[in-house]
C-alpha atoms as a PDB file:
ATOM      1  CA  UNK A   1      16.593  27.810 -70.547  1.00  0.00           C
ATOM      2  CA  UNK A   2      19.304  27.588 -73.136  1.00  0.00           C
ATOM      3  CA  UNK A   3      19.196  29.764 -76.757  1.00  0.00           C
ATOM      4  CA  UNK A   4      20.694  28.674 -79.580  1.00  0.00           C
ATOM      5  CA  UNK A   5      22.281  32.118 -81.347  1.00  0.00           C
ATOM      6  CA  UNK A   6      23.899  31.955 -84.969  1.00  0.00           C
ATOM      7  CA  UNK A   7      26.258  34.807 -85.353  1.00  0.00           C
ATOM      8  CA  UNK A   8      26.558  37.220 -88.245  1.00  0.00           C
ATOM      9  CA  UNK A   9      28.337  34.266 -90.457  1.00  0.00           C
ATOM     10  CA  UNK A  10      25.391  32.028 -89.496  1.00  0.00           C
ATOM     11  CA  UNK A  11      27.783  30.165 -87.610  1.00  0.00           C
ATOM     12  CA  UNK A  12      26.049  28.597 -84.218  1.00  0.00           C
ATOM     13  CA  UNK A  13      27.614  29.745 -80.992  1.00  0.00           C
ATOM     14  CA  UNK A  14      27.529  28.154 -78.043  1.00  0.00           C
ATOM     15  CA  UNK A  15      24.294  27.555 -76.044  1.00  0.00           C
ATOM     16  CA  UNK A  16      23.614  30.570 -73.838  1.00  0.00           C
ATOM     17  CA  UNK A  17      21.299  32.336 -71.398  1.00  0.00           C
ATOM     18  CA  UNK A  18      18.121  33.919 -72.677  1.00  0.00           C
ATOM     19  CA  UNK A  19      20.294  37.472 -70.742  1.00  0.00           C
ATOM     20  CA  UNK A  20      23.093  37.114 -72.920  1.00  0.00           C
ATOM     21  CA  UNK A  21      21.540  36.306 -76.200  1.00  0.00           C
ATOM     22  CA  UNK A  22      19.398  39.172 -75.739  1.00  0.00           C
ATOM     23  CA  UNK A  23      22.985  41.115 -75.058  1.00  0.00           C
ATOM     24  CA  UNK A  24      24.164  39.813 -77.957  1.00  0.00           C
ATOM     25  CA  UNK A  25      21.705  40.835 -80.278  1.00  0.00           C
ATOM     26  CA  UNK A  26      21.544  44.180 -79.197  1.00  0.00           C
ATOM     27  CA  UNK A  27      24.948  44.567 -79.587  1.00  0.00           C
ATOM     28  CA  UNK A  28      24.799  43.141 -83.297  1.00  0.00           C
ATOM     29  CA  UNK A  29      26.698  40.278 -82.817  1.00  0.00           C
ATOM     30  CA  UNK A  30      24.172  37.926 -83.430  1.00  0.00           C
ATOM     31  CA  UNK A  31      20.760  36.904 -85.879  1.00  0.00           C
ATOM     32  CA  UNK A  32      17.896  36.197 -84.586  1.00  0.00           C
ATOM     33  CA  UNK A  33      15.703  32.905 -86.636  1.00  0.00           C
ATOM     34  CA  UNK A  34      12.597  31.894 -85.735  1.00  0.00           C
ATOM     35  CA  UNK A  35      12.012  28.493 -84.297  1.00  0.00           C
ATOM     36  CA  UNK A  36       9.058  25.917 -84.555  1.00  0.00           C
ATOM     37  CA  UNK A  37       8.674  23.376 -81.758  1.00  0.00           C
ATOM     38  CA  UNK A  38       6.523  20.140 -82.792  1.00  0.00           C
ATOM     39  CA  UNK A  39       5.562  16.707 -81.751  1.00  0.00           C
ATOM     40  CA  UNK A  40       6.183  13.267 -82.844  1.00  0.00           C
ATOM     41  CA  UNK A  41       2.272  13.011 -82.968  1.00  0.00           C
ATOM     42  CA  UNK A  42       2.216  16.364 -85.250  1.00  0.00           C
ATOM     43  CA  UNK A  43       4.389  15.175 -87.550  1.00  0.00           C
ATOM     44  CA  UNK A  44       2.620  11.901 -88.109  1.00  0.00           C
ATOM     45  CA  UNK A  45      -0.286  13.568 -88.345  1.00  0.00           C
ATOM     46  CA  UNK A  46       0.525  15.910 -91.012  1.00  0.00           C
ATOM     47  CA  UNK A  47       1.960  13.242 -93.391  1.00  0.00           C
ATOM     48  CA  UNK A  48      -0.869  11.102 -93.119  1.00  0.00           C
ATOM     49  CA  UNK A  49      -2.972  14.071 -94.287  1.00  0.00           C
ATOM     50  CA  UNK A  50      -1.043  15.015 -97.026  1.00  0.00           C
ATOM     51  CA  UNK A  51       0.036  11.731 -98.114  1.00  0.00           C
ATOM     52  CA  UNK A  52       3.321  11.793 -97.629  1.00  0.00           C
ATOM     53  CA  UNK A  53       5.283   8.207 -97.446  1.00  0.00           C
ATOM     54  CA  UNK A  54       7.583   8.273 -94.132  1.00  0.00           C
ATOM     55  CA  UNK A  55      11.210   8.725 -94.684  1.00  0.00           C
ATOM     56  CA  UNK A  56      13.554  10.256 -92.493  1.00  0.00           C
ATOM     57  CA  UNK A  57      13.952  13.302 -95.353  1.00  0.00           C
ATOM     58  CA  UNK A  58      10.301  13.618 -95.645  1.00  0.00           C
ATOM     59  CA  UNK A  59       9.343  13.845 -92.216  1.00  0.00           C
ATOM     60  CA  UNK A  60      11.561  16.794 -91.199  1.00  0.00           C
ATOM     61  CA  UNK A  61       9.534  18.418 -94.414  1.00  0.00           C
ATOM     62  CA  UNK A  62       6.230  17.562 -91.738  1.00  0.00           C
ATOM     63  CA  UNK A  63       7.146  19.355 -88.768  1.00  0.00           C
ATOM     64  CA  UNK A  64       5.252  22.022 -87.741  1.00  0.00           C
ATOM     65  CA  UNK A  65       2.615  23.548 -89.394  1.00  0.00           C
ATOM     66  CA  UNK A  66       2.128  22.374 -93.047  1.00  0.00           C
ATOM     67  CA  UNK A  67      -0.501  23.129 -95.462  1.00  0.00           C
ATOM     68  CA  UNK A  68       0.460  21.757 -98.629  1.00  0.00           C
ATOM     69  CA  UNK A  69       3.726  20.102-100.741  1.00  0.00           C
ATOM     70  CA  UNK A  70       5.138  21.134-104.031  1.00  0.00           C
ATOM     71  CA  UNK A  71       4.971  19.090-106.621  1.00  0.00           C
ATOM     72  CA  UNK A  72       7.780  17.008-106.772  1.00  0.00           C
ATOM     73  CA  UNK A  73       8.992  16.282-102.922  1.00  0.00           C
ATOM     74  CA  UNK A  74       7.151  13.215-102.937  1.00  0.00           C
ATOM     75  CA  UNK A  75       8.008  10.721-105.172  1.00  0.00           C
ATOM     76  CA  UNK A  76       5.550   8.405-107.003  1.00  0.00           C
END
């Protein structure tokens, strides 16, 4: 399986091994970010529920788990 790691400047490195982004981290040389996996089907699903029109803007705001929108991301 490949990791994505973003280094100190936020700058993404290379794809590595889960081994050396571990390494990496422990070392310093690296931040670790949390990262939300979703499907198609997910997405869909929460913008139907909240009422969101689809754009391609809007429905990276869908992914994962949503539970509301600030007023003002959708327009009128």
């Amino acid at each position: 399986m490949a990791i994505l790691v973003l280094d100190k400047r936020k700058k993404p490195l290379m794809p590595c091994s889960e081994k050396r982004a571990r390494l990496l981290l422990e070392r310093d040389r690296a931040t670790g970010l949390p990262v939300i996996t979703s499907s198609g089907g997910r997405t869909k699903y929460n913008r139907q529920r909240l009422g969101i029109p689809k754009t391609h803007a809007l429905d990276a705001a869908c992914v994962g788990p949503v539970t509301a929108t600030t007023p003002g991301m959708c327009p009128p």
